[in-house]
C-alpha atoms as a PDB file:
ATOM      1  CA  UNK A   1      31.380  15.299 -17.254  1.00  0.00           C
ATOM      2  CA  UNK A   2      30.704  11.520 -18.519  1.00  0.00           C
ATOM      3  CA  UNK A   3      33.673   9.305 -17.736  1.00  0.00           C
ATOM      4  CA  UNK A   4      35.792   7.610 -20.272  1.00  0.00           C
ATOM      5  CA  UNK A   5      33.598   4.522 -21.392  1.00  0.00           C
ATOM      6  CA  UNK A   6      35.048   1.767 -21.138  1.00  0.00           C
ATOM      7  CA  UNK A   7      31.888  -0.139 -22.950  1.00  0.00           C
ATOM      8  CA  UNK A   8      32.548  -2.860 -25.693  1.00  0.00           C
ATOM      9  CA  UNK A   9      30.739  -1.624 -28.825  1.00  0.00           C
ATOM     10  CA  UNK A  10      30.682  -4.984 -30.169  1.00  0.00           C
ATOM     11  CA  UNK A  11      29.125  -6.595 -26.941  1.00  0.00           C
ATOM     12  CA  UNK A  12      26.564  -3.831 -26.716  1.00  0.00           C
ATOM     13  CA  UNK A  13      25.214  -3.889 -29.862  1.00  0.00           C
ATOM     14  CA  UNK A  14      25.243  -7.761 -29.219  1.00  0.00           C
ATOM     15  CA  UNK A  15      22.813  -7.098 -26.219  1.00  0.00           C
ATOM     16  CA  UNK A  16      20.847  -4.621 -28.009  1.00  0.00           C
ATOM     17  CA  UNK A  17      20.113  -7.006 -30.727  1.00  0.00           C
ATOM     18  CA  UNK A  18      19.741  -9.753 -28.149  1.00  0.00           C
ATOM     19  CA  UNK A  19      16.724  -7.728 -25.735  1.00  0.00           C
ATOM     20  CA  UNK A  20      15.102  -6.381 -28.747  1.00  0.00           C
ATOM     21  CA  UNK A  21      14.636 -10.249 -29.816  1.00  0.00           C
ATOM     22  CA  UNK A  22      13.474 -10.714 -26.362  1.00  0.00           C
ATOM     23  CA  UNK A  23      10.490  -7.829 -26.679  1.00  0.00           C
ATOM     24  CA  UNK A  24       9.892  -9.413 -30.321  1.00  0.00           C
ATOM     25  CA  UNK A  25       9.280 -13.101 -29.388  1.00  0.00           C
ATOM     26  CA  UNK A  26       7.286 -11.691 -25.883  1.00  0.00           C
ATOM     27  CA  UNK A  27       4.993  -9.963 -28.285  1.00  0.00           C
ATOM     28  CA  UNK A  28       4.745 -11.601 -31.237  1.00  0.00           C
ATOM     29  CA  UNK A  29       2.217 -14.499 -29.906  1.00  0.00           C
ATOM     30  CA  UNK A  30       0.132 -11.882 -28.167  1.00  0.00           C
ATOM     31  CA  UNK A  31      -3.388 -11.453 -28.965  1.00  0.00           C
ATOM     32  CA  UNK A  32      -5.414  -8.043 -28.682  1.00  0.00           C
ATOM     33  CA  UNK A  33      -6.826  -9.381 -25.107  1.00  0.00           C
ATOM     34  CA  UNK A  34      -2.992 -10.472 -24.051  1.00  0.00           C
ATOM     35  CA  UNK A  35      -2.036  -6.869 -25.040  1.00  0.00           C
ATOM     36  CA  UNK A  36      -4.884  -5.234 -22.647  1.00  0.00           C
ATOM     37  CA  UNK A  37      -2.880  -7.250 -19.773  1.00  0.00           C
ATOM     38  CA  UNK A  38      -1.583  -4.784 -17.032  1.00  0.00           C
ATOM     39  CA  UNK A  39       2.309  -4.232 -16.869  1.00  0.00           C
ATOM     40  CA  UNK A  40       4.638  -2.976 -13.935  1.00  0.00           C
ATOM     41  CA  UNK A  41       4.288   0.428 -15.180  1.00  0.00           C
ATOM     42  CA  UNK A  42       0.879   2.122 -13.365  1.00  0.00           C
ATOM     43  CA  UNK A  43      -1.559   2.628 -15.566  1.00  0.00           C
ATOM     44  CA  UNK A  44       0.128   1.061 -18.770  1.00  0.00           C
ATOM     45  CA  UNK A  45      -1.133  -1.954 -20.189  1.00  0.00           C
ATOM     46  CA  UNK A  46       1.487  -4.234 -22.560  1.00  0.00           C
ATOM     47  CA  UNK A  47       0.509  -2.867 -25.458  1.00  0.00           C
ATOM     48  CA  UNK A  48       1.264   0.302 -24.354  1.00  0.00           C
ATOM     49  CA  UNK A  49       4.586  -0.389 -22.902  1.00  0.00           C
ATOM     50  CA  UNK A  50       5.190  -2.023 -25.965  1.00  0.00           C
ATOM     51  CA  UNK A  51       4.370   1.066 -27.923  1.00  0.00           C
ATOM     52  CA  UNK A  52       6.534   3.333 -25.309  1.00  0.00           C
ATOM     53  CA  UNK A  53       9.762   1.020 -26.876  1.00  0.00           C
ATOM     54  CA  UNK A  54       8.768   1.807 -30.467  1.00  0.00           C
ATOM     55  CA  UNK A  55       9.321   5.451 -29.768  1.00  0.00           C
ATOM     56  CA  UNK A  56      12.633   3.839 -28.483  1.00  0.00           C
ATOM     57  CA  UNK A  57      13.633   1.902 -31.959  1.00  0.00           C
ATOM     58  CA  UNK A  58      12.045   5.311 -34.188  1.00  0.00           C
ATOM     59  CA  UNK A  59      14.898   7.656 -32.385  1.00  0.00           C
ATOM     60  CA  UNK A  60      17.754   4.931 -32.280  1.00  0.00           C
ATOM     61  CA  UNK A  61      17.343   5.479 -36.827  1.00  0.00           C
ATOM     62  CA  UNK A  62      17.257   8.839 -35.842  1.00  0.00           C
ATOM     63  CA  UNK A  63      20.238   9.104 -33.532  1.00  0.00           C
ATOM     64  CA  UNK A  64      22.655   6.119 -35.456  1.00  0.00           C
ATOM     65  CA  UNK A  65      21.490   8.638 -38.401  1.00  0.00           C
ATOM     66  CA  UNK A  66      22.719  11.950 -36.656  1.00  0.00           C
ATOM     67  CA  UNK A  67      26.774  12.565 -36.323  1.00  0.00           C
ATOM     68  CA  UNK A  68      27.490  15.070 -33.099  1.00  0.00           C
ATOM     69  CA  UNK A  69      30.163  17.753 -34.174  1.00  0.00           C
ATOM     70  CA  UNK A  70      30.626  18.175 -30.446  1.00  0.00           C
ATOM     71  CA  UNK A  71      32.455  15.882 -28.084  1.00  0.00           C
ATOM     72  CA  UNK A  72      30.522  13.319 -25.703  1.00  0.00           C
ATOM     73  CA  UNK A  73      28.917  15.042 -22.697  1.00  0.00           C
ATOM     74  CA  UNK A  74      27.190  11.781 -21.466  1.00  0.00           C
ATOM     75  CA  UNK A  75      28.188   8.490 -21.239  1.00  0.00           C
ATOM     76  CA  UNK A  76      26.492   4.822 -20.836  1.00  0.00           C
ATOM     77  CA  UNK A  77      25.577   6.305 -16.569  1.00  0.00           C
ATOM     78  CA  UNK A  78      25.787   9.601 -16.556  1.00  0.00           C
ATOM     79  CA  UNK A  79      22.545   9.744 -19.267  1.00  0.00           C
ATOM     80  CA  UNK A  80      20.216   8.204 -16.836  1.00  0.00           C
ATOM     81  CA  UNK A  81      20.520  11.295 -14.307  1.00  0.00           C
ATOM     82  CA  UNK A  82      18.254  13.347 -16.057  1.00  0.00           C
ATOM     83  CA  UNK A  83      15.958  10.672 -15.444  1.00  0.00           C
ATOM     84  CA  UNK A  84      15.990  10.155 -11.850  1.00  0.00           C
ATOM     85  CA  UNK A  85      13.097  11.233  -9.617  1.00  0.00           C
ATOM     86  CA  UNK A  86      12.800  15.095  -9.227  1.00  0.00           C
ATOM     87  CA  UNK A  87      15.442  15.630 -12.280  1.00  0.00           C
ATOM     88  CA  UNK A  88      12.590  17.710 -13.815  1.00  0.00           C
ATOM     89  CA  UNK A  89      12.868  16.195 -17.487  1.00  0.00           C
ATOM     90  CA  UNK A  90       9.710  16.821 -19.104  1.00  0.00           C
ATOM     91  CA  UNK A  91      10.346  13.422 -21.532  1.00  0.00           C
ATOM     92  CA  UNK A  92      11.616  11.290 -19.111  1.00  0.00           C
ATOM     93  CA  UNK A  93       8.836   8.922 -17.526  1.00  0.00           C
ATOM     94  CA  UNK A  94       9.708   9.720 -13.960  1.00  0.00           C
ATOM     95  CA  UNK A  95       9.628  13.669 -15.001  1.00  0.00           C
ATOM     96  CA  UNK A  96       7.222  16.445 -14.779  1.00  0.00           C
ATOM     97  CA  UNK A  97       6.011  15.462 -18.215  1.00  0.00           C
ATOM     98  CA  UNK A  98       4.833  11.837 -16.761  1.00  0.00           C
ATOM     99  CA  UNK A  99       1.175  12.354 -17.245  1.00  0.00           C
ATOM    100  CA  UNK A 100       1.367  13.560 -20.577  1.00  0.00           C
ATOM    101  CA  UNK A 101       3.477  11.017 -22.218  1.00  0.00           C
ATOM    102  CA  UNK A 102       1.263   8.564 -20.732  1.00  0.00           C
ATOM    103  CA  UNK A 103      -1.496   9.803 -21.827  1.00  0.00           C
ATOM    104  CA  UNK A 104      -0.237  10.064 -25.088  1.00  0.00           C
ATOM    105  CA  UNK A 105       1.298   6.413 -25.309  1.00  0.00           C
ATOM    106  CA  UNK A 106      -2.612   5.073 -24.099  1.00  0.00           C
ATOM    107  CA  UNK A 107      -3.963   6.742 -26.921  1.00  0.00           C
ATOM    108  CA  UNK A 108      -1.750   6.018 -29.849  1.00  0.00           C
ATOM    109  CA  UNK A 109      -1.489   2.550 -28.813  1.00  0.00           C
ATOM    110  CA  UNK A 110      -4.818   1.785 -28.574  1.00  0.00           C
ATOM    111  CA  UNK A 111      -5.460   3.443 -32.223  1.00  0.00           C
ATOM    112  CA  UNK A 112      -3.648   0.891 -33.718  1.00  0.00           C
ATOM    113  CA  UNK A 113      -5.340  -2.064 -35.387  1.00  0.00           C
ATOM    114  CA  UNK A 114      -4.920  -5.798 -34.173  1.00  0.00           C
ATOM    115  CA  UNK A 115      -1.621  -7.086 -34.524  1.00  0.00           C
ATOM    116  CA  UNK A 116       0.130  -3.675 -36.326  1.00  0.00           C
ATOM    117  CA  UNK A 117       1.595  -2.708 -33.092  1.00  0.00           C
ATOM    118  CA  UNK A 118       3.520  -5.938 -32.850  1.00  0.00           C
ATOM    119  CA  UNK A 119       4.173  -5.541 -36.856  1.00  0.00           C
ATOM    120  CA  UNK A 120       5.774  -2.415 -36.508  1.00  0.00           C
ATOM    121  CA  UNK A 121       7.762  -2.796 -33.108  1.00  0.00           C
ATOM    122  CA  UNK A 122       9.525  -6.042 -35.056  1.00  0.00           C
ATOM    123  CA  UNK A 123      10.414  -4.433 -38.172  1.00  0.00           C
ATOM    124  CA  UNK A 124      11.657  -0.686 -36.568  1.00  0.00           C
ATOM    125  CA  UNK A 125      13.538  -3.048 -33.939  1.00  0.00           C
ATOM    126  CA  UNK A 126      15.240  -5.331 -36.174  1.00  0.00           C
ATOM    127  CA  UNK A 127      16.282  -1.794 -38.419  1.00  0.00           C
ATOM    128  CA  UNK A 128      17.480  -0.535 -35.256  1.00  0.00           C
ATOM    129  CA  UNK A 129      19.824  -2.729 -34.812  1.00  0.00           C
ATOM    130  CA  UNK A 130      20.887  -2.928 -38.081  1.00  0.00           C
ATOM    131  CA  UNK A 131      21.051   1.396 -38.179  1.00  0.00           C
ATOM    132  CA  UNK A 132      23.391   0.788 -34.995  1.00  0.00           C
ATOM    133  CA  UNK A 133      26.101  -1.739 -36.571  1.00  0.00           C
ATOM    134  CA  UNK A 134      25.935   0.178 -39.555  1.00  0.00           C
ATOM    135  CA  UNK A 135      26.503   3.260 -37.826  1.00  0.00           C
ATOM    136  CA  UNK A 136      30.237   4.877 -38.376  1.00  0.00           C
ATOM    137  CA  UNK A 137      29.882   7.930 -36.509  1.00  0.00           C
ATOM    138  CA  UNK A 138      32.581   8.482 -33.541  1.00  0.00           C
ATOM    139  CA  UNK A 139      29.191   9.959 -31.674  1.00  0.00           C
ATOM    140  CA  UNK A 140      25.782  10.997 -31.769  1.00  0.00           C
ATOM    141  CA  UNK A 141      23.537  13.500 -30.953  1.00  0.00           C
ATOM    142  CA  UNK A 142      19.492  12.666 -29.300  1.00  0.00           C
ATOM    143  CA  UNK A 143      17.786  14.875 -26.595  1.00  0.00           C
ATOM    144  CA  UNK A 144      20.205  17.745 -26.532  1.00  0.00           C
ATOM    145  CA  UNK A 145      23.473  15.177 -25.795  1.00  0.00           C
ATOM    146  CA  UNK A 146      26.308  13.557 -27.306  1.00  0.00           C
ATOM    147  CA  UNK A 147      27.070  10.388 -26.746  1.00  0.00           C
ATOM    148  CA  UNK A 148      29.613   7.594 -28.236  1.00  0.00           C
ATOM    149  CA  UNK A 149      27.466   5.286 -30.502  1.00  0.00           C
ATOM    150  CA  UNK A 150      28.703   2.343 -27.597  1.00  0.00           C
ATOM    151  CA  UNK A 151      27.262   4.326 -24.793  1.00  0.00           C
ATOM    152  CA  UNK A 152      24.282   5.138 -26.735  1.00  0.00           C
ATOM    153  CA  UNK A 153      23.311   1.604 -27.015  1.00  0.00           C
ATOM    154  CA  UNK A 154      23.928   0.921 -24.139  1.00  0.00           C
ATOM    155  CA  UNK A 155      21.442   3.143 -22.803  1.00  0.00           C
ATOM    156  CA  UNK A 156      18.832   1.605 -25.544  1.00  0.00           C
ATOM    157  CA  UNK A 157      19.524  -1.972 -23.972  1.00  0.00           C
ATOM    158  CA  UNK A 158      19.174  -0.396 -20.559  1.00  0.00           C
ATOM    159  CA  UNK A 159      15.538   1.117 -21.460  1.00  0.00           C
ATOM    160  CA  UNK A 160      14.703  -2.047 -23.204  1.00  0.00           C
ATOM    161  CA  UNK A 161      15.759  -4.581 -20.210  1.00  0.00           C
ATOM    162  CA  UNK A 162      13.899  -2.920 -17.804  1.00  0.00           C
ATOM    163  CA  UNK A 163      10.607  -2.194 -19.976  1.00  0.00           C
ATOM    164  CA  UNK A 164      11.007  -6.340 -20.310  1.00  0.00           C
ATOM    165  CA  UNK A 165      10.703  -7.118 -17.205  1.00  0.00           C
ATOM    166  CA  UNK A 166       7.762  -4.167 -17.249  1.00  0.00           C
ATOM    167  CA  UNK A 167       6.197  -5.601 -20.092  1.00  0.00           C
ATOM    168  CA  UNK A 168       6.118  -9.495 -19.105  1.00  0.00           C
ATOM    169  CA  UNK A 169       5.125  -9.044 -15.468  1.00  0.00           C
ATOM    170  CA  UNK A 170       1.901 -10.368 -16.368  1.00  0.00           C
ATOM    171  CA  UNK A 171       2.857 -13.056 -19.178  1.00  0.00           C
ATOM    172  CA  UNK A 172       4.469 -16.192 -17.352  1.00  0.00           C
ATOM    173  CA  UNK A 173       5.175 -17.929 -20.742  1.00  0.00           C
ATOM    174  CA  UNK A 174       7.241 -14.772 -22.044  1.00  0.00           C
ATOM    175  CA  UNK A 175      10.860 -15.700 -22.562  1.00  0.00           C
ATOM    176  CA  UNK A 176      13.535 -15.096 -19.915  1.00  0.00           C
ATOM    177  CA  UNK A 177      14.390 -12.250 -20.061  1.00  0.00           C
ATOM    178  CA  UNK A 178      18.391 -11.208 -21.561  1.00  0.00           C
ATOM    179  CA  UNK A 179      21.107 -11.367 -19.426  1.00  0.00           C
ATOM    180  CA  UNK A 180      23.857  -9.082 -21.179  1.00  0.00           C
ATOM    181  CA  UNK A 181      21.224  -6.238 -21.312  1.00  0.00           C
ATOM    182  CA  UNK A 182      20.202  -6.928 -17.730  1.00  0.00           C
ATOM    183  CA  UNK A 183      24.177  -6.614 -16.629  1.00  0.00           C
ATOM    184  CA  UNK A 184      24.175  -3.067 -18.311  1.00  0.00           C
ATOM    185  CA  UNK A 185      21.169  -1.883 -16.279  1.00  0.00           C
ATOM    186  CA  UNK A 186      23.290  -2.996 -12.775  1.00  0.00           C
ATOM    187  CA  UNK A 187      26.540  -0.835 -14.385  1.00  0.00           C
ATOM    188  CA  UNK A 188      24.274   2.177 -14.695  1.00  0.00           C
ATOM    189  CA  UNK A 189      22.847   1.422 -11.222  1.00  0.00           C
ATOM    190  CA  UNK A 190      26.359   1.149  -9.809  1.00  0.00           C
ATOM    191  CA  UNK A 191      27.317   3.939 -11.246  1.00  0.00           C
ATOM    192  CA  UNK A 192      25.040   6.413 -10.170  1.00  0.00           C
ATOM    193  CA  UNK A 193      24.863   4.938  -7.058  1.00  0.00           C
ATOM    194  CA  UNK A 194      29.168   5.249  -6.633  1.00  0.00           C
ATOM    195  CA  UNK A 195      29.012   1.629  -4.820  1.00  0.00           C
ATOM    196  CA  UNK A 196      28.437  -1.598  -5.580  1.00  0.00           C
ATOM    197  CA  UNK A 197      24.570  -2.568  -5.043  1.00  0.00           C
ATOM    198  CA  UNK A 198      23.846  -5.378  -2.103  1.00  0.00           C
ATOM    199  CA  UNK A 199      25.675  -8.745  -3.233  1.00  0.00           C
ATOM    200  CA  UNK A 200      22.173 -10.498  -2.609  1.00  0.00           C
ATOM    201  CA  UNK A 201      20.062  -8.762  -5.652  1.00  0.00           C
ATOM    202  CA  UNK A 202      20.505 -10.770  -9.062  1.00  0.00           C
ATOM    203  CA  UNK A 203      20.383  -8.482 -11.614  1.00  0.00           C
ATOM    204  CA  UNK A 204      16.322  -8.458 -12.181  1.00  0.00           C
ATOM    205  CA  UNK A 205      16.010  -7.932  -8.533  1.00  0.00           C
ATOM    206  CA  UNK A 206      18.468  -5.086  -9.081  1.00  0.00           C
ATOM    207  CA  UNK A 207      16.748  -3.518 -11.931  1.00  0.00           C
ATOM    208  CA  UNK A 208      13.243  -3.842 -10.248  1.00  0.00           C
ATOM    209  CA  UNK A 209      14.376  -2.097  -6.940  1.00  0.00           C
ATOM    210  CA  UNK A 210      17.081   0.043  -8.781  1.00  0.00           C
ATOM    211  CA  UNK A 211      14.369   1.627 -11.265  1.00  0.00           C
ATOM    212  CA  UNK A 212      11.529   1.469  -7.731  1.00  0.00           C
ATOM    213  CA  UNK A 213       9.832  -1.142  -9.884  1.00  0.00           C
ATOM    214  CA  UNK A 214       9.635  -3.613  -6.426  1.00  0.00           C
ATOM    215  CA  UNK A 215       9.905  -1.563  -2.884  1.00  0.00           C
ATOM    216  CA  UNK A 216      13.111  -1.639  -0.970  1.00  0.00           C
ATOM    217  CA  UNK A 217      12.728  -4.425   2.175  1.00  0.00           C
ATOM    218  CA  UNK A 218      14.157  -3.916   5.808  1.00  0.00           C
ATOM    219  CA  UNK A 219      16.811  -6.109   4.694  1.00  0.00           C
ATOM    220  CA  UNK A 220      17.651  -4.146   1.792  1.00  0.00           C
ATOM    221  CA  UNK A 221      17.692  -0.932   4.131  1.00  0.00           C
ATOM    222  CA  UNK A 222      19.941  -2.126   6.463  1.00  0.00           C
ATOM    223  CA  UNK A 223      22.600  -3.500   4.122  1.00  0.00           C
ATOM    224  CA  UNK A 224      22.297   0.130   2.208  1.00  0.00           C
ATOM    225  CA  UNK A 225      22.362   2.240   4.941  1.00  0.00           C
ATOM    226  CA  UNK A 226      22.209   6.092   4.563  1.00  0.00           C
ATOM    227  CA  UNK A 227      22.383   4.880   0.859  1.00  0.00           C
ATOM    228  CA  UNK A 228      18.226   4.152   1.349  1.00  0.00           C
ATOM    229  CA  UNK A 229      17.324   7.674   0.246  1.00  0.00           C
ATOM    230  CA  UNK A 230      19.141   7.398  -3.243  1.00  0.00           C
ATOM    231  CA  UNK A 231      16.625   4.863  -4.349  1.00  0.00           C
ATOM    232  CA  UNK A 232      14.876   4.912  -6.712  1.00  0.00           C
ATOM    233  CA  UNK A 233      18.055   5.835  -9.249  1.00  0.00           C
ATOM    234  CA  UNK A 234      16.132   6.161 -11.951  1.00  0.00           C
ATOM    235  CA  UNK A 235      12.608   5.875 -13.499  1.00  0.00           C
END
């Protein structure tokens, strides 16, 4: 059972607004060369990271757009556990349905002409966000869940934070990246972890070896301890 959220809807929609910007002013200088640039995720280039969040702002107007008639049964953490390694969720990109999606996400994104991609990320982002302020619905239903519109933001921010830092590993003049949304991807970290994560990590550091972006060092072993084998918490 999710716990009682204890998420600011205001402040959340703030950061989802805020690392959406982020994505659109990383992208929206990029030519169809900087798009072919590799990103942290194997095999992905930026534009098709890029595209991967689109699918992200299409079923936030779907979900903002669909009331639950059920009560929550996740919240802002407990989504990401069908997403860690092994959960066996044929969407998620850590799942048994890995290849596929990314086979699917290289194909669409390279059909798209020069500069469309970009076009259409800004515009279903910014209506996103504006879907998600709008939205008046106590909760809402995506992927077979129910979540509180706060806690379903959240875990938009979250996905968007980390595909940042994914998607501007090889673009040094990208803007930093957001530090609300960044602080959201620690809380679901810490929370499926059930402890707080080594005092040394800043929060990208956290998100890269929290998500198994960046491998865990001796260092980091030794001040996790038995807690090693946990990692990565999500994918």
């Amino acid at each position: 059972m999710p716990r009682v959220s204890d998420l600011d809807q205001a402040a959340v929609l703030d950061a989802l607004d805020a690392v959406y910007q982020k994505v659109t002013a990383a992208a929206g200088g990029l030519g169809e060369a900087d798009l072919m640039l590799p990103s942290r995720c194997a095999g992905w280039a930026v534009a098709d990271v890029l595209y991967h969040e689109l699918l992200d702002a299409r079923r936030a107007l779907r979900t903002f757009a669909t009331p639950a008639t059920g009560p929550a049964d996740r919240d802002d953490v407990s989504y990401w556990r069908d997403y860690a390694p092994g959960a066996g969720e044929d969407s998620a990109p850590g799942g048994n349905g890995a290849a596929a999606h990314a086979r699917y996400v290289r194909i669409a994104a390279s059909a798209y002409p020069p500069g469309w991609l970009v076009w259409e990320w800004t515009e279903t982002a910014a209506a996103a966000c504006r879907a998600a302020r709008a939205c008046c619905h106590a909760a809402v239903a995506t992927q077979g869940h129910v979540l509180s519109v706060a806690d379903f933001a959240a875990t938009l921010a979250v996905e968007a934070a980390v595909h940042y830092l994914d998607l501007t590993a090889a673009l040094p003049s990208a803007p930093e990246p957001d530090p609300a949304s960044l602080a959201l991807v620690r809380r679901v970290l810490t929370g499926l972890l059930g402890t707080p994560l080594p005092a040394f990590w800043d929060d990208i550091t956290a998100a890269l070896k929290g998500t198994g972006r960046e491998p865990l060092t001796a260092e980091d072993r030794q001040a996790l301890g038995q807690l090693t084998s946990a990692f990565p918490l999500f994918a």
